[in-house]
PDB file of N, CA and C in Angstrom:
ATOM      1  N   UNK A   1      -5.063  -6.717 -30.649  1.00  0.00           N
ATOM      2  CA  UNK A   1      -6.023  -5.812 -30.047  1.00  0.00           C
ATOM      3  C   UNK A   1      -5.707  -5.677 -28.555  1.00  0.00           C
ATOM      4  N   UNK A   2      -5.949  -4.446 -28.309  1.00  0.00           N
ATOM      5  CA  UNK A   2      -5.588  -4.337 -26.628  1.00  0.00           C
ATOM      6  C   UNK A   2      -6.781  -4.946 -26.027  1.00  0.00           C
ATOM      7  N   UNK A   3      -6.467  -5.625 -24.652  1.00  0.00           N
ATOM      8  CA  UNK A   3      -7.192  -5.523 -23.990  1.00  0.00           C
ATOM      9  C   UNK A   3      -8.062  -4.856 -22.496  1.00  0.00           C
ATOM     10  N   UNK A   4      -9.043  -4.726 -22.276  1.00  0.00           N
ATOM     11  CA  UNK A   4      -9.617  -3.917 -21.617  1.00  0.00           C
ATOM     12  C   UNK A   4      -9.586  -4.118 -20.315  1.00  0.00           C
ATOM     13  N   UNK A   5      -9.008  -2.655 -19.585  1.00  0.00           N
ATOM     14  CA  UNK A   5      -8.831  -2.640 -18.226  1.00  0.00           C
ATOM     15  C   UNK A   5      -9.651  -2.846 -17.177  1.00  0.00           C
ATOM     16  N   UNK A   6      -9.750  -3.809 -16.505  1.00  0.00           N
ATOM     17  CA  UNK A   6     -10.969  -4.193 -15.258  1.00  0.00           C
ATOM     18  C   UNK A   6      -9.879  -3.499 -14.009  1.00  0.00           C
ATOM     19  N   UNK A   7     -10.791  -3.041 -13.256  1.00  0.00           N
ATOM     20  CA  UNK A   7     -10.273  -2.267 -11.914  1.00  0.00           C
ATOM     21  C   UNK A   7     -11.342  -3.515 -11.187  1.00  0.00           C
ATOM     22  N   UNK A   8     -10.508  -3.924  -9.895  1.00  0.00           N
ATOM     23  CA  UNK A   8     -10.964  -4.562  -8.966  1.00  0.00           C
ATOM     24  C   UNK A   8     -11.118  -3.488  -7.655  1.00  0.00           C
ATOM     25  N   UNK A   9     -12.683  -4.512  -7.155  1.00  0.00           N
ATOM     26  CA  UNK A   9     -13.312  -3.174  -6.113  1.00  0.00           C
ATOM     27  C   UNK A   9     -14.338  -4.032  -5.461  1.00  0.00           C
ATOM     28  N   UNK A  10     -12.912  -4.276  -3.848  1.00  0.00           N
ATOM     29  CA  UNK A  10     -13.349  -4.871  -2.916  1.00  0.00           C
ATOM     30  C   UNK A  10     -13.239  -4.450  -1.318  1.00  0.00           C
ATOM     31  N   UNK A  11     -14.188  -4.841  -0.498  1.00  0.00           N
ATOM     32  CA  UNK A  11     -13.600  -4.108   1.037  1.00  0.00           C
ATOM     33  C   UNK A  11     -12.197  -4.542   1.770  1.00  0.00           C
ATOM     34  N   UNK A  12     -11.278  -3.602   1.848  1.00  0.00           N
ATOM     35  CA  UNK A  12     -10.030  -3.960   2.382  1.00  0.00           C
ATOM     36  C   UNK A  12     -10.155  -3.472   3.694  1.00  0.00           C
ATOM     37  N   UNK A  13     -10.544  -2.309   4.339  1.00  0.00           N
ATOM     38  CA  UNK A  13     -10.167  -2.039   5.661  1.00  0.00           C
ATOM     39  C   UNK A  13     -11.259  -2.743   6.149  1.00  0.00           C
ATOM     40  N   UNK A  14     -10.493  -3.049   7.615  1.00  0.00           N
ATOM     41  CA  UNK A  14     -11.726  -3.389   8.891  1.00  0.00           C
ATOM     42  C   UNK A  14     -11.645  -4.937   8.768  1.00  0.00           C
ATOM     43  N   UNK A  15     -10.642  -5.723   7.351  1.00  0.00           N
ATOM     44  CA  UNK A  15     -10.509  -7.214   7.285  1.00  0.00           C
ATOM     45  C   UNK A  15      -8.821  -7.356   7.507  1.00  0.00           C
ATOM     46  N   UNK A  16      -8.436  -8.401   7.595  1.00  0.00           N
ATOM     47  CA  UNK A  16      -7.336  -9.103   7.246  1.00  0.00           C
ATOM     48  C   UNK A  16      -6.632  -8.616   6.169  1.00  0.00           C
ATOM     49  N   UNK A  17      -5.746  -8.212   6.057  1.00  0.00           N
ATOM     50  CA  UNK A  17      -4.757  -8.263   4.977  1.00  0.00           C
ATOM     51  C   UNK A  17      -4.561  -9.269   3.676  1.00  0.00           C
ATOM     52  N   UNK A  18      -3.979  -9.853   4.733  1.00  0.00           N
ATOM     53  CA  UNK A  18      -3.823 -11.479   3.816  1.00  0.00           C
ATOM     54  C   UNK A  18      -4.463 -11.916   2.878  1.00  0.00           C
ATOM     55  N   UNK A  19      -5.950 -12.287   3.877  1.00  0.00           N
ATOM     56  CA  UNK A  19      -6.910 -12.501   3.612  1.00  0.00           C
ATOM     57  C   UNK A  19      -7.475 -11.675   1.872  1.00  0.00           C
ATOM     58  N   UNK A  20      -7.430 -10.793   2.009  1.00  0.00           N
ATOM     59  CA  UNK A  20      -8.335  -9.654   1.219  1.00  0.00           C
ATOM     60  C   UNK A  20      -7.098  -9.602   0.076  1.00  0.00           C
ATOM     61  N   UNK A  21      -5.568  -9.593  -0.040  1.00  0.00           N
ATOM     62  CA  UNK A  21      -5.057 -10.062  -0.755  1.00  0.00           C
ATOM     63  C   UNK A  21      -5.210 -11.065  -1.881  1.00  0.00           C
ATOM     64  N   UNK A  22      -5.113 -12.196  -1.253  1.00  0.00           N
ATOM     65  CA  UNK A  22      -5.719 -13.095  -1.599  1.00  0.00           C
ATOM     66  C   UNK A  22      -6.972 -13.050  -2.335  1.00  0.00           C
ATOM     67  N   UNK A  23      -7.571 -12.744  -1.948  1.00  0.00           N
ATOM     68  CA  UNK A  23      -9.499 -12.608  -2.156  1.00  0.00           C
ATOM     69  C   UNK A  23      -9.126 -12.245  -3.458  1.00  0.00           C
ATOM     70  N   UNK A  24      -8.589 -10.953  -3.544  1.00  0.00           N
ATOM     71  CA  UNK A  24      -8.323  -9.710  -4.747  1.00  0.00           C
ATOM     72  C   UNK A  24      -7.210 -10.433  -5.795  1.00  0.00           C
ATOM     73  N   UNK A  25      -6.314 -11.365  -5.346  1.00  0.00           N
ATOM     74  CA  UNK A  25      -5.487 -12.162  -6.531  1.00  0.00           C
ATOM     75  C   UNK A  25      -6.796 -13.043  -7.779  1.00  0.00           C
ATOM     76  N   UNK A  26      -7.854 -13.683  -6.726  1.00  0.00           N
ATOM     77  CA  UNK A  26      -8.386 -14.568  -7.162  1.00  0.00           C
ATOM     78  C   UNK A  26      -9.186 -14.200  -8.285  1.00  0.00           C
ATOM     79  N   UNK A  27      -9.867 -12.550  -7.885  1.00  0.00           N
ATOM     80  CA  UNK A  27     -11.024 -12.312  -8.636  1.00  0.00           C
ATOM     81  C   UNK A  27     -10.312 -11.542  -9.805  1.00  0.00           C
ATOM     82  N   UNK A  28      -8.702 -11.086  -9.663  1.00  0.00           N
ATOM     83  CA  UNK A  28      -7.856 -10.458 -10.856  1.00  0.00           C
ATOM     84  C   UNK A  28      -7.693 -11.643 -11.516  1.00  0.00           C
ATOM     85  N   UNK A  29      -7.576 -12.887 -11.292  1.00  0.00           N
ATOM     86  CA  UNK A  29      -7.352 -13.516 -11.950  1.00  0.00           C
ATOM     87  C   UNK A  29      -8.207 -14.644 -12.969  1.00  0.00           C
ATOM     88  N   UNK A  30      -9.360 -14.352 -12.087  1.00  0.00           N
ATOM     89  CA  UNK A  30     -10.484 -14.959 -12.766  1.00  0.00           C
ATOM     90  C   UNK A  30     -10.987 -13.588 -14.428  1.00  0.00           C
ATOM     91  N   UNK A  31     -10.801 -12.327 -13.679  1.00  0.00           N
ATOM     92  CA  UNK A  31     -11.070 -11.205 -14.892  1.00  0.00           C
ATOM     93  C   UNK A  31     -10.327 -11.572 -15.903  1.00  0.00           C
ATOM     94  N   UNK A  32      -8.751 -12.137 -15.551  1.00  0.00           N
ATOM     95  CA  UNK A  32      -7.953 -12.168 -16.592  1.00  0.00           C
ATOM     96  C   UNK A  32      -7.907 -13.169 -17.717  1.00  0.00           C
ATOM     97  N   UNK A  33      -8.925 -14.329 -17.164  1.00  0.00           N
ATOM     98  CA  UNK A  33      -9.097 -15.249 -17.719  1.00  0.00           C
ATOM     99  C   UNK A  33     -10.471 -14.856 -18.447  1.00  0.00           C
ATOM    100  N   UNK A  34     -11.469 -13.671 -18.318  1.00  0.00           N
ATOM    101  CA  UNK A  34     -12.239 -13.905 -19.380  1.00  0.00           C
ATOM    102  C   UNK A  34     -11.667 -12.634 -20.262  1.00  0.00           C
ATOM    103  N   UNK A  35     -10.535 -12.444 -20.573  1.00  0.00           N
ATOM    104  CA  UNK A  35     -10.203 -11.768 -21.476  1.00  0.00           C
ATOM    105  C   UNK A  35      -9.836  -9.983 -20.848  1.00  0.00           C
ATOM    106  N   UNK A  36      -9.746  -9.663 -19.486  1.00  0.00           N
ATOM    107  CA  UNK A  36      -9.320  -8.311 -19.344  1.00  0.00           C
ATOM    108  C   UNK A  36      -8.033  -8.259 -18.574  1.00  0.00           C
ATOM    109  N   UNK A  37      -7.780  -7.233 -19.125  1.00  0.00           N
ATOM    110  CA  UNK A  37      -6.277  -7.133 -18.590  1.00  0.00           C
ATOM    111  C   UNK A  37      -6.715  -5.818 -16.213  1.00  0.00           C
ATOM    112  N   UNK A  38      -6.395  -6.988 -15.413  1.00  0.00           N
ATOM    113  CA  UNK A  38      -6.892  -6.162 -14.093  1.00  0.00           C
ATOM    114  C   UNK A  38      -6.354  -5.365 -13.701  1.00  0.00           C
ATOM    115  N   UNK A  39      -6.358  -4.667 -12.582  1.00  0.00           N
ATOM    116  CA  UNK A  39      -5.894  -3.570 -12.063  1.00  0.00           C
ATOM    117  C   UNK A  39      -6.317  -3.808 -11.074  1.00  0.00           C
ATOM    118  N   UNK A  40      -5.210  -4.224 -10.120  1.00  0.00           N
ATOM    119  CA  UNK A  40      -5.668  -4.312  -8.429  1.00  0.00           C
ATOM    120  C   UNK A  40      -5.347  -3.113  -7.914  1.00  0.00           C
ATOM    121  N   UNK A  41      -5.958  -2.822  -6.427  1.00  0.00           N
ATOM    122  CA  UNK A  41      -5.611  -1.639  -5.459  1.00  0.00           C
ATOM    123  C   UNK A  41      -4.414  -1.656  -4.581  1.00  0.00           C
ATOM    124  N   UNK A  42      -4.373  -3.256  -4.372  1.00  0.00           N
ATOM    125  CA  UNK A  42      -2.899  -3.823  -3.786  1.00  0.00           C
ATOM    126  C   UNK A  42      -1.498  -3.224  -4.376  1.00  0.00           C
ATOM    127  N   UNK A  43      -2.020  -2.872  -5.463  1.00  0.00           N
ATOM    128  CA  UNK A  43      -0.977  -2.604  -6.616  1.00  0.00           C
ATOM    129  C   UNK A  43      -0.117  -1.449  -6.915  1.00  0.00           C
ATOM    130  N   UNK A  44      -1.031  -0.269  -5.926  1.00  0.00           N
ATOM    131  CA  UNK A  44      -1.264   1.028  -5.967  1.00  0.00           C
ATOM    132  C   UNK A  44       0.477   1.808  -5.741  1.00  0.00           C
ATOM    133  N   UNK A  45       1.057   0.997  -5.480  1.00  0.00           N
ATOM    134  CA  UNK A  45       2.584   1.789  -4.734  1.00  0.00           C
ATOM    135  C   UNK A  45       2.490   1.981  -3.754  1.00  0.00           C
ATOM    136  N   UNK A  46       1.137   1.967  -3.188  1.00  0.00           N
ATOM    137  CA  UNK A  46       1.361   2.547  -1.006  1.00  0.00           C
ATOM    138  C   UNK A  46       1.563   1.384  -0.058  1.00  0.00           C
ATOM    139  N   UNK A  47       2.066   1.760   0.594  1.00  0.00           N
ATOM    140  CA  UNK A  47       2.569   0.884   1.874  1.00  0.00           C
ATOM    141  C   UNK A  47       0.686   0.493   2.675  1.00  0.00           C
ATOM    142  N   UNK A  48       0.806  -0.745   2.534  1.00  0.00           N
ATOM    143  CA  UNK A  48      -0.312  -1.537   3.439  1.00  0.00           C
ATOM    144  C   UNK A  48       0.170  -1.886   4.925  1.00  0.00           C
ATOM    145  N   UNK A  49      -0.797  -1.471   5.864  1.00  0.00           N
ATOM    146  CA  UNK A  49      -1.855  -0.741   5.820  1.00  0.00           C
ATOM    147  C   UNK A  49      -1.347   1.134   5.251  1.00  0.00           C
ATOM    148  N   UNK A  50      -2.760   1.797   5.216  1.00  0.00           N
ATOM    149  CA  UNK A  50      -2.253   3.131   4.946  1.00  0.00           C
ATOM    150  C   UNK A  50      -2.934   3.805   5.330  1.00  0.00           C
ATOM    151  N   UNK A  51      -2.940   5.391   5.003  1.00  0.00           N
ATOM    152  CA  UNK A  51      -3.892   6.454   4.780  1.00  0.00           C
ATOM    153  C   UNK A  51      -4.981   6.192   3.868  1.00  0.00           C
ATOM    154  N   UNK A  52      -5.983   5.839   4.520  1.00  0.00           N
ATOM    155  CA  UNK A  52      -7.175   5.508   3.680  1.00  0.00           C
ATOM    156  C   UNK A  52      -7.460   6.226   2.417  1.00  0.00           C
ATOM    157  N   UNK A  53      -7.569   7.610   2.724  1.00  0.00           N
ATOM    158  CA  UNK A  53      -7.563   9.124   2.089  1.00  0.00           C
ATOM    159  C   UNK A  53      -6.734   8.537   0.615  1.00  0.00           C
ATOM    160  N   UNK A  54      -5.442   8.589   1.388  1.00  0.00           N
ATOM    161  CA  UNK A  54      -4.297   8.899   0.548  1.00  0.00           C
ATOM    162  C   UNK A  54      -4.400   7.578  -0.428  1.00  0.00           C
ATOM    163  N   UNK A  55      -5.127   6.459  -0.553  1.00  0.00           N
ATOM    164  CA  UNK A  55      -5.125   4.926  -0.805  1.00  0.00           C
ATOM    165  C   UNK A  55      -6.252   5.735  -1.853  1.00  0.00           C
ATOM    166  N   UNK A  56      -7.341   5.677  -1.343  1.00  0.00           N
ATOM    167  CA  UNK A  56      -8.299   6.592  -2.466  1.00  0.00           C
ATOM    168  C   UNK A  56      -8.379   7.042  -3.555  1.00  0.00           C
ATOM    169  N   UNK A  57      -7.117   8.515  -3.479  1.00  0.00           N
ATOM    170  CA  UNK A  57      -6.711   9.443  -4.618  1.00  0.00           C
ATOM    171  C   UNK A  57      -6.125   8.146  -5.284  1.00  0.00           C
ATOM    172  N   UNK A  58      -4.897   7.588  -4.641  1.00  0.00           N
ATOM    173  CA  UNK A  58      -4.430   6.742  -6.080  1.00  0.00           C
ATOM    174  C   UNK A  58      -5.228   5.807  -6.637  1.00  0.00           C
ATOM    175  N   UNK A  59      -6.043   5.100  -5.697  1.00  0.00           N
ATOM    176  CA  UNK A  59      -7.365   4.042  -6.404  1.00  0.00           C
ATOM    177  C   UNK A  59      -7.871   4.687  -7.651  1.00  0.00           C
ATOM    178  N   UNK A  60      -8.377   5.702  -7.131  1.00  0.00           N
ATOM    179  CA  UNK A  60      -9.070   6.541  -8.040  1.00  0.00           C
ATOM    180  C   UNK A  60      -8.605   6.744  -9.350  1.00  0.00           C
ATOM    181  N   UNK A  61      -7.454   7.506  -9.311  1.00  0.00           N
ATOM    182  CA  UNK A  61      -6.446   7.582 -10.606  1.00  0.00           C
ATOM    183  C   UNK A  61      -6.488   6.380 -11.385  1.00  0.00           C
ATOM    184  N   UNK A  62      -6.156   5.097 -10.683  1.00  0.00           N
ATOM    185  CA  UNK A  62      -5.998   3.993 -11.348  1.00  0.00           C
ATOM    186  C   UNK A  62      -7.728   3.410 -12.008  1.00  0.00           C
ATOM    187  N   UNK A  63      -8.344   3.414 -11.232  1.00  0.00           N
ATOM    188  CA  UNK A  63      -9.765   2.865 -12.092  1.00  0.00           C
ATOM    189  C   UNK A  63     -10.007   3.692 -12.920  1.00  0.00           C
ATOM    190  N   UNK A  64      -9.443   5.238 -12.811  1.00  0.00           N
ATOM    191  CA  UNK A  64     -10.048   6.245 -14.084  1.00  0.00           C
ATOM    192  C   UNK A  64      -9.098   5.922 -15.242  1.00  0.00           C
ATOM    193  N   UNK A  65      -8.634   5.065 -15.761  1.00  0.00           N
ATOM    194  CA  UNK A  65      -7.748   4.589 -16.609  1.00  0.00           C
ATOM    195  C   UNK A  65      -7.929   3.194 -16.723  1.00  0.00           C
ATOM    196  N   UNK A  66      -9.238   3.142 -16.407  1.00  0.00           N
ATOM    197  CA  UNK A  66      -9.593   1.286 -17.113  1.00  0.00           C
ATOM    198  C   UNK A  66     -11.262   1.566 -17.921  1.00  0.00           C
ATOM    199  N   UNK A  67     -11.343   0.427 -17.990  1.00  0.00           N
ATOM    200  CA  UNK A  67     -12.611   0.864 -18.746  1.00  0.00           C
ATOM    201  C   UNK A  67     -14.367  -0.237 -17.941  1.00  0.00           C
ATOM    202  N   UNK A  68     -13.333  -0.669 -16.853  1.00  0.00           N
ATOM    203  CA  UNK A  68     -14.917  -1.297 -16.116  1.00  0.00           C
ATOM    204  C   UNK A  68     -14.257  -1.347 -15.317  1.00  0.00           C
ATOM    205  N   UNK A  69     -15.399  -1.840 -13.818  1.00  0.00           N
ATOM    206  CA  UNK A  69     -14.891  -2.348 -12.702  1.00  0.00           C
ATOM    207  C   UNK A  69     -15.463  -3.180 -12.424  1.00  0.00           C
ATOM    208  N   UNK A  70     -14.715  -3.759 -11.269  1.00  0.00           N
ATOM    209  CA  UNK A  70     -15.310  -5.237 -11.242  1.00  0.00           C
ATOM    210  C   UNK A  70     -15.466  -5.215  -9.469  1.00  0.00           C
ATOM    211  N   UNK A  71     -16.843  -5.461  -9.009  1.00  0.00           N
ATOM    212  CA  UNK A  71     -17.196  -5.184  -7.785  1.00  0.00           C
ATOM    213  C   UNK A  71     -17.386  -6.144  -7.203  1.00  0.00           C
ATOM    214  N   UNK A  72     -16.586  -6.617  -6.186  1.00  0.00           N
ATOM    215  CA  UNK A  72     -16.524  -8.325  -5.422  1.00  0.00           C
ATOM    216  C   UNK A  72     -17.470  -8.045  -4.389  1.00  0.00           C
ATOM    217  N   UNK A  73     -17.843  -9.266  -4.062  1.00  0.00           N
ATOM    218  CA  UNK A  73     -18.998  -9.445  -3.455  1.00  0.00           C
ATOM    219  C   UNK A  73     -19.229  -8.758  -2.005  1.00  0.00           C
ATOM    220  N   UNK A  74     -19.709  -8.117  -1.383  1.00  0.00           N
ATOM    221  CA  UNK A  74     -19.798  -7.634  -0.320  1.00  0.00           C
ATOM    222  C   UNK A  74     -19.111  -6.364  -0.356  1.00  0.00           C
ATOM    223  N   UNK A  75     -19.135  -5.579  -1.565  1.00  0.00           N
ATOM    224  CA  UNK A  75     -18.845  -4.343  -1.544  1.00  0.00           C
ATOM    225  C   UNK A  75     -19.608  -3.240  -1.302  1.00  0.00           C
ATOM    226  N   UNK A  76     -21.190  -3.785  -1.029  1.00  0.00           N
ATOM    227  CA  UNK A  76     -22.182  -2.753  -0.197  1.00  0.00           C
ATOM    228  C   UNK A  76     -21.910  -2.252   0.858  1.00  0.00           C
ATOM    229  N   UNK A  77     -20.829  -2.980   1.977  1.00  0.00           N
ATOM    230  CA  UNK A  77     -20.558  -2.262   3.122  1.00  0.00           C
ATOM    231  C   UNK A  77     -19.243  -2.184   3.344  1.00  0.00           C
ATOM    232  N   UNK A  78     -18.977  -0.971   1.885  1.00  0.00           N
ATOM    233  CA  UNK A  78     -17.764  -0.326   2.224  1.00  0.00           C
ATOM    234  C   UNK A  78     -17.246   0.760   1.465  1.00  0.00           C
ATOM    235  N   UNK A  79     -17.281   1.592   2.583  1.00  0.00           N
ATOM    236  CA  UNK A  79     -17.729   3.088   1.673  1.00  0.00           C
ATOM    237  C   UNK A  79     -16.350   3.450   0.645  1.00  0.00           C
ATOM    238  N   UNK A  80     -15.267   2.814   0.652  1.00  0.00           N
ATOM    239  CA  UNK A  80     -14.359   3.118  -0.527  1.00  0.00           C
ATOM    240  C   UNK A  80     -14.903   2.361  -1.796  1.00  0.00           C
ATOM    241  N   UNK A  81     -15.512   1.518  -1.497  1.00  0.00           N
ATOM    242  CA  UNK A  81     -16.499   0.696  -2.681  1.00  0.00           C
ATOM    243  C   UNK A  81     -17.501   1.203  -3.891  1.00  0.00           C
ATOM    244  N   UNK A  82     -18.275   2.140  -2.416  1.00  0.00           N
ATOM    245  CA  UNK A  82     -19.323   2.763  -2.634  1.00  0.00           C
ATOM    246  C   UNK A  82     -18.607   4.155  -3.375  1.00  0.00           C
ATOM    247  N   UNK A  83     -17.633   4.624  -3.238  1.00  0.00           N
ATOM    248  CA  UNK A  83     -16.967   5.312  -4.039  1.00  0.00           C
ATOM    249  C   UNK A  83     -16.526   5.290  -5.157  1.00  0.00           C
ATOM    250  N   UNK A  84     -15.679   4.133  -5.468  1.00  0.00           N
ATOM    251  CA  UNK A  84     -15.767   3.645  -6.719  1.00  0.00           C
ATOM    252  C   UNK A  84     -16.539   2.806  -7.648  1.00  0.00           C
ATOM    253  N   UNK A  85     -17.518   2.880  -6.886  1.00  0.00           N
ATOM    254  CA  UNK A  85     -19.034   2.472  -7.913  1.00  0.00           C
ATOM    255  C   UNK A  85     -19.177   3.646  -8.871  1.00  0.00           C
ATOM    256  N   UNK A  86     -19.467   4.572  -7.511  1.00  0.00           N
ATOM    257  CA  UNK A  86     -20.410   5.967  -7.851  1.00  0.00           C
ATOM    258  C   UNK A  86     -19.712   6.793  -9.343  1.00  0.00           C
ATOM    259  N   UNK A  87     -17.913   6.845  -8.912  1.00  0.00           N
ATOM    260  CA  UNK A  87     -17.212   6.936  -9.576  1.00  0.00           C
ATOM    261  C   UNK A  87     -17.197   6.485 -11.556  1.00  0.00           C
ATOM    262  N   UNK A  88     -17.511   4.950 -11.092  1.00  0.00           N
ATOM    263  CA  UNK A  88     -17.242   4.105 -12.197  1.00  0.00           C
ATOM    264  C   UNK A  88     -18.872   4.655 -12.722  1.00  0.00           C
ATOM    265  N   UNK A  89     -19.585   4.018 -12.511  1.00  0.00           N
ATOM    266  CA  UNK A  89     -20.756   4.480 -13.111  1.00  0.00           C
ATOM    267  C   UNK A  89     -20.996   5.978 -13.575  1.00  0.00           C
ATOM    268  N   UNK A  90     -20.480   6.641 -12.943  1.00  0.00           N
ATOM    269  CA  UNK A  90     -20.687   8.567 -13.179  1.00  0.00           C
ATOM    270  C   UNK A  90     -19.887   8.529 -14.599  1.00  0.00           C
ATOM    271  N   UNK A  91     -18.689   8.161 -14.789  1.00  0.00           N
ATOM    272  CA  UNK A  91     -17.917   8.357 -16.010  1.00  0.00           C
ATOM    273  C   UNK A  91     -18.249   6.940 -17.067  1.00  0.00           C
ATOM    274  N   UNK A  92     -18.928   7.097 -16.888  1.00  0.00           N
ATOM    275  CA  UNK A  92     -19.528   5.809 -18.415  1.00  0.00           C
ATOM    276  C   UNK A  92     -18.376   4.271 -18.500  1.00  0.00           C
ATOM    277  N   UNK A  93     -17.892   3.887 -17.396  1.00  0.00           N
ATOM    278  CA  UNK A  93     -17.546   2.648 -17.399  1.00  0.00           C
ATOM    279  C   UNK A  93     -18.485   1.397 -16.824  1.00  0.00           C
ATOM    280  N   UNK A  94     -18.100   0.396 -17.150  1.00  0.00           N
ATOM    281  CA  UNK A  94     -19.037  -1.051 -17.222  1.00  0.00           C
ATOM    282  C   UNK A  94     -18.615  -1.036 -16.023  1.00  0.00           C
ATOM    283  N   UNK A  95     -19.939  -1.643 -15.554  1.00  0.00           N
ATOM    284  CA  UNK A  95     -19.777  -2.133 -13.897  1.00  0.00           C
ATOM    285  C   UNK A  95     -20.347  -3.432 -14.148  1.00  0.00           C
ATOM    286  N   UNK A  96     -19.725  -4.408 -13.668  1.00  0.00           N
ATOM    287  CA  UNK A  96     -19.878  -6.153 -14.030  1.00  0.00           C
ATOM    288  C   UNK A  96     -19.792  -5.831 -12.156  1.00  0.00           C
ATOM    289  N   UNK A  97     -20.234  -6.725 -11.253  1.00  0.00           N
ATOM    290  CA  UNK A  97     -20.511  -7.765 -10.186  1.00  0.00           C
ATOM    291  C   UNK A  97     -20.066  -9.072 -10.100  1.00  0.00           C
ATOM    292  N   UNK A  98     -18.706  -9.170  -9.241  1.00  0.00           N
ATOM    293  CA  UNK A  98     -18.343 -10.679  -8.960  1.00  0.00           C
ATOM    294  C   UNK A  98     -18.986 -11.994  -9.549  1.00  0.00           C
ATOM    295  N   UNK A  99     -20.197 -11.897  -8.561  1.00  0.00           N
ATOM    296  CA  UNK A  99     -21.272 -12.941  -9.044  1.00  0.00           C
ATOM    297  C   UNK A  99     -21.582 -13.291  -9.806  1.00  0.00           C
ATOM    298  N   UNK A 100     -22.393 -12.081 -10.901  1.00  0.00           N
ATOM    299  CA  UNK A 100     -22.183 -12.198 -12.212  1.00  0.00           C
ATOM    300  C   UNK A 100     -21.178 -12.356 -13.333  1.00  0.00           C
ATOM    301  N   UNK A 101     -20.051 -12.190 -13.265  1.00  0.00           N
ATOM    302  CA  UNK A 101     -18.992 -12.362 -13.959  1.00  0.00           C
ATOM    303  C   UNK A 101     -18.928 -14.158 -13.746  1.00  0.00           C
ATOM    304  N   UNK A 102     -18.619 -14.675 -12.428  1.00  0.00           N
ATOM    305  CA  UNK A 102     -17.936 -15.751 -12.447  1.00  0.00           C
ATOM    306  C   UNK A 102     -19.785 -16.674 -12.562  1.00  0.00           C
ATOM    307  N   UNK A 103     -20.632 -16.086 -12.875  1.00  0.00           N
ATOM    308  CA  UNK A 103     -21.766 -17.078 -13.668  1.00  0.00           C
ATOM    309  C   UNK A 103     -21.905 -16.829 -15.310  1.00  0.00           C
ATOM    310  N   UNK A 104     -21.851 -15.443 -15.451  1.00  0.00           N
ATOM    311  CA  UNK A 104     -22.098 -15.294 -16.879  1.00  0.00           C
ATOM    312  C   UNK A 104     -20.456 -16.144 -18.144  1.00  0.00           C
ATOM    313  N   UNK A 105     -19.292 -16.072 -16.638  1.00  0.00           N
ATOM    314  CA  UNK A 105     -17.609 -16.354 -17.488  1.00  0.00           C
ATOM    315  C   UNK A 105     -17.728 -14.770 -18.676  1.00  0.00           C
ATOM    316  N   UNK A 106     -18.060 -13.638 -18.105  1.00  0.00           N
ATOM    317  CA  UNK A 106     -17.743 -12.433 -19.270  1.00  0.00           C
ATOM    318  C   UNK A 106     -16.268 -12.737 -19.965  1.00  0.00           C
TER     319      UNK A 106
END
């Protein structure tokens, strides 16, 4: 059986690189362990840092080809976040919350 695509969706600009790398390995890898196959933004083909814009369209493309997202913690203050919420929720995908994931183990 295939398994189901989690898009990760966390604030990258205005932090650390590294940092937010990192952050985004941890929580792909915690998804992957309760059974979904992730989809980071890191992942996207664009050169970091970038065109925010241009980071977007391909985000976008890529979460519209999973079937949930997965929203790390402190993604209220950050409007590419707030985009791919609005996004994820508008087209009938599962929206799971960091928090909840790594309490419920989905």
């Amino acid at each position: 059986m295939k398994k189901k695509k989690i898009y990760i969706s966390g604030a990258i600009s205005h932090h650390d690189l590294d940092e937010r790398k990192t952050a985004f390995e941890i929580t792909a890898a915690f998804c992957e362990a309760c059974g979904f196959e992730s989809v980071n933004p890191f992942d996207n083909g664009l050169p970091q840092p970038g065109d925010w814009r241009e980071h977007m369209r391909v985000d976008i493309k890529m979460l519209l080809d999973c079937d949930a997202i997965c929203m790390m913690d402190g993604w209220e203050a950050s409007k590419g976040c707030k985009l791919e919420h609005d996004v994820a929720s508008t087209c009938g995908l599962t929206v799971y919350y960091e928090s909840d994931i790594r309490v419920m183990g989905v």
